[in-house]
Protein backbone atom coordinates (compact mmCIF):
# COMPACT_ATOMS: atom_id res chain seq x y z
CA UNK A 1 16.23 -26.49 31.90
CA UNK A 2 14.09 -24.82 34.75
CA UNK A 3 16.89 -22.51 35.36
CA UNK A 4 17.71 -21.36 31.21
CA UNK A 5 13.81 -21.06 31.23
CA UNK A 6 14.00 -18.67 33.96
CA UNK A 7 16.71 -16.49 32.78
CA UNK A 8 15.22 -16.00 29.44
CA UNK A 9 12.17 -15.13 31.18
CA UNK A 10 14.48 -12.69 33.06
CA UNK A 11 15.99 -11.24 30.39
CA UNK A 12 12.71 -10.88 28.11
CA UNK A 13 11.21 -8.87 31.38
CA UNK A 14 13.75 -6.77 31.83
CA UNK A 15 13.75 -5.90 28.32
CA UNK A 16 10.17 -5.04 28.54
CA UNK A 17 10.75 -3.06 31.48
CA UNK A 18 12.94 -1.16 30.10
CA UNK A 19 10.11 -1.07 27.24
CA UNK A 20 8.11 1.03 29.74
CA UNK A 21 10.63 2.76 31.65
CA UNK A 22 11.29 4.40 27.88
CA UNK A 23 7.44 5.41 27.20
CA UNK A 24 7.33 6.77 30.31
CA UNK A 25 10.04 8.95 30.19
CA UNK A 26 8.97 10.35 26.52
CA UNK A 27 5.38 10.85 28.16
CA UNK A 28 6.43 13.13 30.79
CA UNK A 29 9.14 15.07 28.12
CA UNK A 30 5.44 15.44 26.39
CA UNK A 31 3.78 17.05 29.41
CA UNK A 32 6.49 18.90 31.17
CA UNK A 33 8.64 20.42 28.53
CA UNK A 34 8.55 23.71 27.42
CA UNK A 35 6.56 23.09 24.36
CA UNK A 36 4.38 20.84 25.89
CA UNK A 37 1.17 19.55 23.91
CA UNK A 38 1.98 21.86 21.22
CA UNK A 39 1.31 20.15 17.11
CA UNK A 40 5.14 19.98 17.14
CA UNK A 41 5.75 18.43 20.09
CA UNK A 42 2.97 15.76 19.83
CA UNK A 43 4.91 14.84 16.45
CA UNK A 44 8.13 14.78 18.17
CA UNK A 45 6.64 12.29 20.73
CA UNK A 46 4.99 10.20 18.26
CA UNK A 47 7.79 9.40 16.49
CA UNK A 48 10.32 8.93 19.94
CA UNK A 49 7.38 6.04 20.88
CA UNK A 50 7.73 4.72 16.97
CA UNK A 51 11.47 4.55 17.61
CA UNK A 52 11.30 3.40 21.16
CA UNK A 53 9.32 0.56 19.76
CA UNK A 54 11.66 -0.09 16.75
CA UNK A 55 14.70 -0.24 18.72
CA UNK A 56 13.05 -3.14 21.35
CA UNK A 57 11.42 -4.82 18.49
CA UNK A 58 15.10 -5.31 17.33
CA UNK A 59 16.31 -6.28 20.88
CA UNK A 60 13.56 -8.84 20.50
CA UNK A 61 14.74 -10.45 17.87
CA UNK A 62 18.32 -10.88 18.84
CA UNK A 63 17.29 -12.12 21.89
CA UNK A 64 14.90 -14.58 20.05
CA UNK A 65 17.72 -15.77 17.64
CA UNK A 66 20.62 -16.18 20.40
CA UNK A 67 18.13 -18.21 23.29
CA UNK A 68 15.86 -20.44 21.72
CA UNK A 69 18.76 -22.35 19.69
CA UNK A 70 21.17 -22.66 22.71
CA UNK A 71 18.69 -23.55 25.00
CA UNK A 72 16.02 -25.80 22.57
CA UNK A 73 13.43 -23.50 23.91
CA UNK A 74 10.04 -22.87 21.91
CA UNK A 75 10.12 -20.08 20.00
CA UNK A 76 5.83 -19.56 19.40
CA UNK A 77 5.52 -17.08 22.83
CA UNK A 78 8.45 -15.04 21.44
CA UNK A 79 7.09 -14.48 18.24
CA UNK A 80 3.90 -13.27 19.54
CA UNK A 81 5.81 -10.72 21.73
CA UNK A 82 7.61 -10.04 18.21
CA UNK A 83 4.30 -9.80 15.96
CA UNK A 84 2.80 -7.48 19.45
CA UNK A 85 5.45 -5.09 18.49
CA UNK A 86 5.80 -5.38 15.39
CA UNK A 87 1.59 -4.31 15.05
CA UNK A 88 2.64 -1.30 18.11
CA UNK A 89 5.28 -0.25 15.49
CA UNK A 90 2.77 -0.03 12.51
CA UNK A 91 -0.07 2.00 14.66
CA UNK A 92 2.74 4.09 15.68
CA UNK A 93 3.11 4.72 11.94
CA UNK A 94 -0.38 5.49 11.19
CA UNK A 95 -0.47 7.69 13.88
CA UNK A 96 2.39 9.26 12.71
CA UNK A 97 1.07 9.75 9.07
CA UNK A 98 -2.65 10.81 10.55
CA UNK A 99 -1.01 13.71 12.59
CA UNK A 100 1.17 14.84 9.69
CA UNK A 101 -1.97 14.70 7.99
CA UNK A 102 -3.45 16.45 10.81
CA UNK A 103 -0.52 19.26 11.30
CA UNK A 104 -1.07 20.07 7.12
CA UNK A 105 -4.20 20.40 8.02
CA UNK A 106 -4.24 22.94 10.50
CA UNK A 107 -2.20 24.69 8.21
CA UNK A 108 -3.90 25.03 5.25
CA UNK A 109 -7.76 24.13 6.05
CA UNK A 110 -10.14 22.56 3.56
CA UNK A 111 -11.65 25.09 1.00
CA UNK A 112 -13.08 22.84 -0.92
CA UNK A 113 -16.60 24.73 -0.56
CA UNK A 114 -15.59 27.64 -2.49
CA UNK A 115 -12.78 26.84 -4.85
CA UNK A 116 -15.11 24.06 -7.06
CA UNK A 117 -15.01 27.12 -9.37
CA UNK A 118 -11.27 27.30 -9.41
CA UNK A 119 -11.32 23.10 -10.12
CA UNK A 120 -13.50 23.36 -13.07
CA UNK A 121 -11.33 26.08 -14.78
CA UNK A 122 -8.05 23.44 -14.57
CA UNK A 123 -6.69 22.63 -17.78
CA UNK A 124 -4.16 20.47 -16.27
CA UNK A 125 -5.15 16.76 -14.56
CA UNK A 126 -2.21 17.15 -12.39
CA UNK A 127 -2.86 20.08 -11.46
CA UNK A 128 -6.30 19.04 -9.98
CA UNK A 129 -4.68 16.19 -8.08
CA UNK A 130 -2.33 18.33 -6.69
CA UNK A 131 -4.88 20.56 -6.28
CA UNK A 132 -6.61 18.08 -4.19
CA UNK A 133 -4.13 17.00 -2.04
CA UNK A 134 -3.08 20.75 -1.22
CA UNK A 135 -6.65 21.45 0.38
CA UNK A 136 -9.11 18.41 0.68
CA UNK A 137 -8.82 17.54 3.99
CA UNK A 138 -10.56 13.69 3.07
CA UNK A 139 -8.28 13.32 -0.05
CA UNK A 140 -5.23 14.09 2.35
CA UNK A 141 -6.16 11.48 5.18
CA UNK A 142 -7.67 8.86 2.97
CA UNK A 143 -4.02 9.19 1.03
CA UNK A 144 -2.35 9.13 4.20
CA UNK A 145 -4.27 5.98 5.21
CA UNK A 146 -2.47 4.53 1.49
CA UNK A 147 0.87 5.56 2.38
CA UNK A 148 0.75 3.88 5.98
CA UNK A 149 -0.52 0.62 4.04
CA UNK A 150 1.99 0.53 1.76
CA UNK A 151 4.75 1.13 4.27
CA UNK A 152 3.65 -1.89 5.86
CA UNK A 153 4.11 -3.78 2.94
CA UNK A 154 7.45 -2.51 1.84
CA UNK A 155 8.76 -3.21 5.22
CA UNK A 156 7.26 -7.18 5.19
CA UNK A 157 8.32 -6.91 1.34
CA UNK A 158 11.73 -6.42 1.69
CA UNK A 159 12.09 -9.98 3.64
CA UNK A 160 10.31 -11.84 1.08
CA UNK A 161 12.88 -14.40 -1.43
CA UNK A 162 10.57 -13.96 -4.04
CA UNK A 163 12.30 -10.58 -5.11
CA UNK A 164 15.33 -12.42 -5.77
CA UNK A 165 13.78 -15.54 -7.56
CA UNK A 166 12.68 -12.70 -9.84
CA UNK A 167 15.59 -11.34 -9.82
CA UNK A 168 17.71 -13.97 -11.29
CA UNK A 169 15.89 -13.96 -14.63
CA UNK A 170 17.16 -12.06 -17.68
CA UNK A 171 15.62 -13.05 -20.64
CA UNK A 172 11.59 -13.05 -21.58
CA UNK A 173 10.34 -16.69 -22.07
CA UNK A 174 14.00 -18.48 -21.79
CA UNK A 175 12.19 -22.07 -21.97
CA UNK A 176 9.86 -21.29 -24.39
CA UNK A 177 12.92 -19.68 -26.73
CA UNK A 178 14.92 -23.19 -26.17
CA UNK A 179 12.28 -25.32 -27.28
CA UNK A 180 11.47 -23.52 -30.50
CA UNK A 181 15.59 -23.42 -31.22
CA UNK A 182 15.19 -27.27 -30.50
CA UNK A 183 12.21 -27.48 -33.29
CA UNK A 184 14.42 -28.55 -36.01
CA UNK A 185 15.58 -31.36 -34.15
CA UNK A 186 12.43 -33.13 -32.74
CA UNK A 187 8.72 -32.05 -32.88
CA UNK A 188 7.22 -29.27 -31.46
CA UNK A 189 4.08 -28.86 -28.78
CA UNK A 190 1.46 -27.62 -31.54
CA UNK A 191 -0.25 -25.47 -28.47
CA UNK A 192 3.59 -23.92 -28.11
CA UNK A 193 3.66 -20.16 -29.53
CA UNK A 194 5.64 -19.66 -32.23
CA UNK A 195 7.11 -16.18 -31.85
CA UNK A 196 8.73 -14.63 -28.15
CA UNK A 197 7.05 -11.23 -27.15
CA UNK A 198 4.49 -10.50 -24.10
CA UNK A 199 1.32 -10.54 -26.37
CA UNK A 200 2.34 -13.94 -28.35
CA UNK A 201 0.09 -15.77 -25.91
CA UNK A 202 -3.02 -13.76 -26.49
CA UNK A 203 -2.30 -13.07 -30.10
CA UNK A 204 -2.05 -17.03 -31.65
CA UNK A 205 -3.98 -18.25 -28.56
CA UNK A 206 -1.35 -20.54 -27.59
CA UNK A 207 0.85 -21.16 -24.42
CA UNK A 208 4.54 -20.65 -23.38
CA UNK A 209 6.34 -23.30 -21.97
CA UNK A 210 5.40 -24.62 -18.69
CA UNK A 211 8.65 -23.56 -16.92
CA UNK A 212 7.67 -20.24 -18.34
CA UNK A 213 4.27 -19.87 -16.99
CA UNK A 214 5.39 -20.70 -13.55
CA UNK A 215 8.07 -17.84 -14.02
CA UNK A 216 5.74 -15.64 -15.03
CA UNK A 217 3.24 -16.12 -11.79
CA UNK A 218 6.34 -15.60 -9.87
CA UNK A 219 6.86 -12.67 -11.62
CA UNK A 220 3.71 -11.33 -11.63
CA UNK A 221 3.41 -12.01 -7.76
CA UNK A 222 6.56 -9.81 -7.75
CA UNK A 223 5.14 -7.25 -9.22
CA UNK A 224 2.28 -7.38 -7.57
CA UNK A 225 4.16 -7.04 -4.21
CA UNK A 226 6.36 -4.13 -5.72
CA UNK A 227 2.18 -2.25 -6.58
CA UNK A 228 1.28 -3.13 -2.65
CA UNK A 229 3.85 -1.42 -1.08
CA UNK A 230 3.91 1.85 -3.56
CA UNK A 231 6.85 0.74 -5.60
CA UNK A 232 5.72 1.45 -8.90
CA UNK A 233 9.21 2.65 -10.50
CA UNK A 234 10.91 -0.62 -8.79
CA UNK A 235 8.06 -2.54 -10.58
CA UNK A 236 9.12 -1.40 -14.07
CA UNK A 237 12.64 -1.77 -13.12
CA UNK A 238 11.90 -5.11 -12.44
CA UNK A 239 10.36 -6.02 -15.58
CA UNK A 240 12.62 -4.13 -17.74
CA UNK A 241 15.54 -6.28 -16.27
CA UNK A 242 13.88 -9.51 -17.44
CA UNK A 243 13.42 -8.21 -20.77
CA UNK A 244 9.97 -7.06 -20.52
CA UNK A 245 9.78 -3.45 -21.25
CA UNK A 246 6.39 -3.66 -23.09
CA UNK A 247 5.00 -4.45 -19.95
CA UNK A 248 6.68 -2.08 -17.81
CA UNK A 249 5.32 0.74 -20.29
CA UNK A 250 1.84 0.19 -19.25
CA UNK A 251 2.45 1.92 -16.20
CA UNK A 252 3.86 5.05 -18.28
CA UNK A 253 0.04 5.40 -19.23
CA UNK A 254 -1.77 5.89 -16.32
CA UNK A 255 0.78 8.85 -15.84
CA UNK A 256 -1.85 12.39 -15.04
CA UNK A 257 -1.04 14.89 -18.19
CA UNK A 258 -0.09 18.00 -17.45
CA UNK A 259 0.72 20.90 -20.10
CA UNK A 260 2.26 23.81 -19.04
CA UNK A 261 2.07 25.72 -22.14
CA UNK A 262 -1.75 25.87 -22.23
CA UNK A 263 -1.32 27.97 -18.82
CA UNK A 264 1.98 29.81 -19.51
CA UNK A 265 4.10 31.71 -21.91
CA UNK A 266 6.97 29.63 -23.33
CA UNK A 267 10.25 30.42 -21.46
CA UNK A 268 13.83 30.81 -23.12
CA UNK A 269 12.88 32.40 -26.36
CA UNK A 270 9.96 30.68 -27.00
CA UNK A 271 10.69 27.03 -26.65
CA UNK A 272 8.04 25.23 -25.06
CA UNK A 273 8.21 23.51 -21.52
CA UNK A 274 8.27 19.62 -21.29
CA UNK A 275 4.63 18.16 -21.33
CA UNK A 276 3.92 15.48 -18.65
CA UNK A 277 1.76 12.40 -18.64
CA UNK A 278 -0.80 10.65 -20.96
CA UNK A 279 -3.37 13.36 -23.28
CA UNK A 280 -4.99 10.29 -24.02
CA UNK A 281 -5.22 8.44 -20.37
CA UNK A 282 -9.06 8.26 -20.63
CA UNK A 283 -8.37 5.42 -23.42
CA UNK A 284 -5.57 3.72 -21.50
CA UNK A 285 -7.57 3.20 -18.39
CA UNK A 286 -10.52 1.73 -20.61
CA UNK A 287 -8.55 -0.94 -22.23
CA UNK A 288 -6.71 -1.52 -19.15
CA UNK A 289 -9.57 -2.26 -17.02
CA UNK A 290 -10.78 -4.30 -20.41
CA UNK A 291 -7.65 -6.56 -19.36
CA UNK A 292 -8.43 -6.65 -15.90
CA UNK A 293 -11.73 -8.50 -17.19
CA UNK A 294 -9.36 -10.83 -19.64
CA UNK A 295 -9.33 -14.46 -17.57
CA UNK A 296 -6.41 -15.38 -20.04
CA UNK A 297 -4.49 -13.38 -17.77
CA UNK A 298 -3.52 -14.70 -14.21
CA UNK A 299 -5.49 -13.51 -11.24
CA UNK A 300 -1.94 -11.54 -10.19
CA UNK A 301 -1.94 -9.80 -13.65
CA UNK A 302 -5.44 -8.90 -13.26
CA UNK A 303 -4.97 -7.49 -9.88
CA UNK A 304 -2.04 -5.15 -10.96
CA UNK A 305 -4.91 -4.21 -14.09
CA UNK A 306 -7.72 -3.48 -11.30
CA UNK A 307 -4.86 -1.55 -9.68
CA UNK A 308 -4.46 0.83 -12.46
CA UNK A 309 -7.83 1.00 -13.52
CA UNK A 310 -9.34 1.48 -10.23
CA UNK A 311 -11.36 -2.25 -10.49
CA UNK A 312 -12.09 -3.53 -6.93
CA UNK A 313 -13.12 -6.83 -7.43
CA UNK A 314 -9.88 -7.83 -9.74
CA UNK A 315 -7.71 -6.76 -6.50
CA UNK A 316 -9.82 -8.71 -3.92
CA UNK A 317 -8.99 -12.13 -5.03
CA UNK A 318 -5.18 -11.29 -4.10
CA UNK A 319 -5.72 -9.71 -0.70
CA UNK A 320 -4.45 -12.34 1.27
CA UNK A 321 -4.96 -10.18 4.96
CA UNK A 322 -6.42 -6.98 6.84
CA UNK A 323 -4.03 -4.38 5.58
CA UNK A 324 -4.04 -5.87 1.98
CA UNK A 325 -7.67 -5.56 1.95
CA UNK A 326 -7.80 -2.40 3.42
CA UNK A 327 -5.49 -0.76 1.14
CA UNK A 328 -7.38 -1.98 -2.68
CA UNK A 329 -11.00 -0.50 -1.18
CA UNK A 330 -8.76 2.90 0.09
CA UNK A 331 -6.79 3.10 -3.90
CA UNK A 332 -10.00 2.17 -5.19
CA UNK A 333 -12.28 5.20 -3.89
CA UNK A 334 -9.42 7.49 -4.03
CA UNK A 335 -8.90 6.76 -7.44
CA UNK A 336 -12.98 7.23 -8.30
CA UNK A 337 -12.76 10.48 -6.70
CA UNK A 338 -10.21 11.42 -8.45
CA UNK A 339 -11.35 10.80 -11.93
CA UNK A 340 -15.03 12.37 -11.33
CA UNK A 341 -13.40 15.59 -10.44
CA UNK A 342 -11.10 15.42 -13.47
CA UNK A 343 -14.15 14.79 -15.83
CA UNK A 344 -15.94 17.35 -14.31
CA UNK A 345 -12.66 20.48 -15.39
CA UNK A 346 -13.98 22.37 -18.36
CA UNK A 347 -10.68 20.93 -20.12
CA UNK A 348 -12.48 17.33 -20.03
CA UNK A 349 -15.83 18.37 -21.17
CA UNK A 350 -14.06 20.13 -24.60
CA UNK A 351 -12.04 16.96 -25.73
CA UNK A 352 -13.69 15.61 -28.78
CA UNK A 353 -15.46 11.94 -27.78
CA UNK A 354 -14.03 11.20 -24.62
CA UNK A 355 -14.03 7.72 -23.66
CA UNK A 356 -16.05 6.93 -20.19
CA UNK A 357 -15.03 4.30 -18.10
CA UNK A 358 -17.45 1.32 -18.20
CA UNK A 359 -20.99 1.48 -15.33
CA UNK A 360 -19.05 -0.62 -13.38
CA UNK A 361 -16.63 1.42 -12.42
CA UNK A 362 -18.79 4.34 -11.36
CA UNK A 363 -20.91 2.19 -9.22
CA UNK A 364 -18.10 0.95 -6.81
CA UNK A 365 -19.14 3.04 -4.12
CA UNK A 366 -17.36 3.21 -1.10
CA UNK A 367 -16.83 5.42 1.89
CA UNK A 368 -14.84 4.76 4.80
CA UNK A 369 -18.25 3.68 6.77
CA UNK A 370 -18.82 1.54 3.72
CA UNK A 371 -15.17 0.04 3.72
CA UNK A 372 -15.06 -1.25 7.76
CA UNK A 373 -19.00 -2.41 7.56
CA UNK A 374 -18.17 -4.82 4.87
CA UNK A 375 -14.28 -5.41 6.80
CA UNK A 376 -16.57 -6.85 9.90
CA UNK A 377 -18.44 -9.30 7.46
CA UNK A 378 -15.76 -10.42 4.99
CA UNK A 379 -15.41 -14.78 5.12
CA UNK A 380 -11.70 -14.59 5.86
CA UNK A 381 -11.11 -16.23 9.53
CA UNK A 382 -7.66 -14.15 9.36
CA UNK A 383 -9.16 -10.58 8.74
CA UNK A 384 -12.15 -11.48 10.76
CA UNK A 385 -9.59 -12.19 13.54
CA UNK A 386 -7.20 -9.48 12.90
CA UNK A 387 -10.57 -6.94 12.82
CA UNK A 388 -11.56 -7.73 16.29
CA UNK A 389 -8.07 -7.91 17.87
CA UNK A 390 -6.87 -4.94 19.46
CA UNK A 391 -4.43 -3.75 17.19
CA UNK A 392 -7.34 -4.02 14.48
CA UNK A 393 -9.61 -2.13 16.86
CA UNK A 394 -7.54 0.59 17.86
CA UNK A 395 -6.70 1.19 14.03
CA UNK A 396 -9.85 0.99 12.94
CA UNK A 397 -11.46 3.80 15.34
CA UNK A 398 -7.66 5.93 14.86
CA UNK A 399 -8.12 6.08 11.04
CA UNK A 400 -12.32 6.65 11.15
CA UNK A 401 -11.09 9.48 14.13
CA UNK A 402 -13.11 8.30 16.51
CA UNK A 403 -11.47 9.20 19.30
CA UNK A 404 -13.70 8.97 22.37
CA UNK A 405 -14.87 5.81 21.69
CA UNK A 406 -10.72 4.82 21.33
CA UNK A 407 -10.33 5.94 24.49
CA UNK A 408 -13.02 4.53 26.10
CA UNK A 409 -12.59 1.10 24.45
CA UNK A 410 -8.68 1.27 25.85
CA UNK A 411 -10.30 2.14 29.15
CA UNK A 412 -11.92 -0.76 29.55
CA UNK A 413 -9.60 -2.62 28.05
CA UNK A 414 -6.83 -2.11 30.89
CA UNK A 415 -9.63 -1.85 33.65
CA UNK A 416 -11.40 -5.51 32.69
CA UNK A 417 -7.71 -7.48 32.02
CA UNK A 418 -4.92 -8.84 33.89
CA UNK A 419 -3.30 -9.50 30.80
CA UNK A 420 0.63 -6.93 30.82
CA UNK A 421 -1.90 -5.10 27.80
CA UNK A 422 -0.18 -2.91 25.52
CA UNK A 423 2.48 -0.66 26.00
CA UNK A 424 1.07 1.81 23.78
CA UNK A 425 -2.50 2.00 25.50
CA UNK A 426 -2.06 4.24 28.02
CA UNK A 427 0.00 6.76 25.99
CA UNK A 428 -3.42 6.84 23.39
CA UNK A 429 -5.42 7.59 26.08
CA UNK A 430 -3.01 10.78 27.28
């Protein structure tokens, strides 16, 4: 046993050896080549390390699968050199999407100080967004922040069975439908609805069958996942395949209208060009965040609500760790932003009644200072831990830019430890 311990032991140094040997090599291709330090070439780099770390990661894991069944060996200290890289992999992501952010930046600098003019005159709310994300250097990186979240969760999202539990279902309310078919044979549950369609429930104030409600949480935990990691078409796919395409139209409302005709002549002999989105998406997101309010709905059905109305504390009660958390307060405030500059176009003020959005919404105030303050003091051990553990750490000052202290932190990090530290660590600090 003393000698398999030792050659796995072997092998998993060599491997991270090699781990370093690679870094190393990509650091000095960063300072010696003939582009060296230029936006470009820091982007290059940044993505060799993300691969560097993807391809060990995967090493890892083979390794992990072939040794610890042959040799009955515990498998908890390779998982934590697995979940080590796994976390290097996603901060090699974010800052990936940061310096894109970065390099766009650089590019085409913020102008938001005297183009407010230009945003008022918008007839168009995808225009402003777009608008927005051309040339707000905050609405770029606090999207960019979003995308990294959600990449995360695609990637852990794409492991999970519970996409093809959900997948294995065809028809709305199959139990439900049998036991009303079985009605003329033997009593039926008086609390059992008596007609199959998404709003039945709500409507007659009765239930589905039990089988049904379970399938439903699963589902809505599917679709819930498919929200997280950005997958909104993939969610309505989903629900139109198990015969829910009411549902899967709610997402067609929250759609940003857009009318080209209002701005341009009709092309090709008149005929107007296609209008996009939801003229009346003002009263969509009020009754939607109505239903995020509903408790007849699960707490997973209320979170995909909050979602698409921008309600915080309907997401919260799914956020199960850091990232999760992270990403509902980022949507959230990106979302608010969003829809104060769009009520503030001349476009929005002329539309007869408007409906506003109820107090609530307009108080959720949150800033990135805001977001991290009330990260450090949430009562979850796991995002308590997960804040104060390097990764968390390195993250956290990364996406706030805060550079120097980074640095320093890393500094004393690697000067104060004996532990092998972090691969990535020394290639921050250059």
């Amino acid at each position: 046993m003393a000698r398999e311990d030792n050659e796995v032991a072997e092998t998993f140094g060599l491997q991270t050896i090699e781990l370093t040997s690679q870094f190393h090599y990509s650091l000095k291709q960063l300072v010696c080549g003939p582009e060296r330090f230029s936006p470009n070439c820091i982007f290059e780099s940044v993505k060799r390390y993300q691969s560097i770390v993807d391809n060990q990661l995967g090493v890892f894991q083979e390794l992990t699968k072939a040794f610890c069944p042959l040799h009955d060996i515990s498998v908890d200290e390779f998982f934590t050199m697995i979940e080590r890289l796994t976390q290097e992999f996603y901060t090699w992501k974010l800052v990936l999407f940061l310096h894109s952010e970065l390099f766009q930046n650089c590019r085409s600098p913020r102008k938001m100080e005297i183009d407010e003019i230009t945003v008022y005159h918008f007839v168009s709310e995808k225009k402003v967004i777009d608008y927005l994300l051309a040339n707000d250097h905050n609405v770029r990186k606090y999207n960019a922040v979003i995308l990294w979240l959600e990449e995360i969760a695609s990637c852990r999202f794409d492991n999970n069975p519970l996409q093809t539990k959900c997948l294995s279902r065809n028809i709305c309310f199959e139990n439900t439908l049998i036991e009303l078919k079985d009605s003329r044979r033997k009593p039926v549950n008086p609390n059992l609805v008596s007609e199959i369609d998404p709003d039945s429930s709500l409507r007659q104030n009765k239930k589905i069958s039990e089988l049904d409600q379970k399938d439903e949480l699963m589902l809505s935990q599917c679709v819930w996942h498919h929200i997280r990691a950005g997958r909104i078409q993939e969610a309505q796919d989903l629900l139109q395949k198990v015969g829910q395409p009411m549902k899967a139209s709610i997402f067609e409302g929250g759609k940003y209208y857009h009318d080209p005709n209002l701005e341009n002549e009709p092309k090709d002999l008149g005929i107007p060009e296609i209008i996009e989105g939801n003229i009346q998406r003002d009263i969509w997101k009020f009754i939607v965040w109505k239903m995020s309010e509903d408790t007849r709905f699960n707490v997973y059905e209320r979170a995909i609500f909050g979602v698409l109305a921008g309600n915080l504390q309907r997401i919260l009660p799914v956020c199960k760790n850091w990232s999760d958390w992270l990403w509902a307060n980022y949507k959230v405030m990106l979302d608010v932003y969003y829809e104060s500059e769009i009520r503030n176009t001349s476009y929005y003020r002329k539309r007869n009644n408007p409906r506003d959005l109820p107090s609530n919404y307009w108080q959720q105030n949150l800033e990135p200072e805001i977001i991290f303050s009330e990260l450090q003091g949430i009562r979850n051990e796991e995002i308590h831990r997960y804040s104060n553990s390097q990764f968390g750490v390195i993250q956290f000052y990364l996406i706030t830019n805060q550079l120097d202290i980074l640095i320093d932190t890393i500094y004393n990090w690697i000067t104060t430890s004996r532990e092998p530290g972090i691969c990535q660590q020394l290639h921050e600090i250059s």
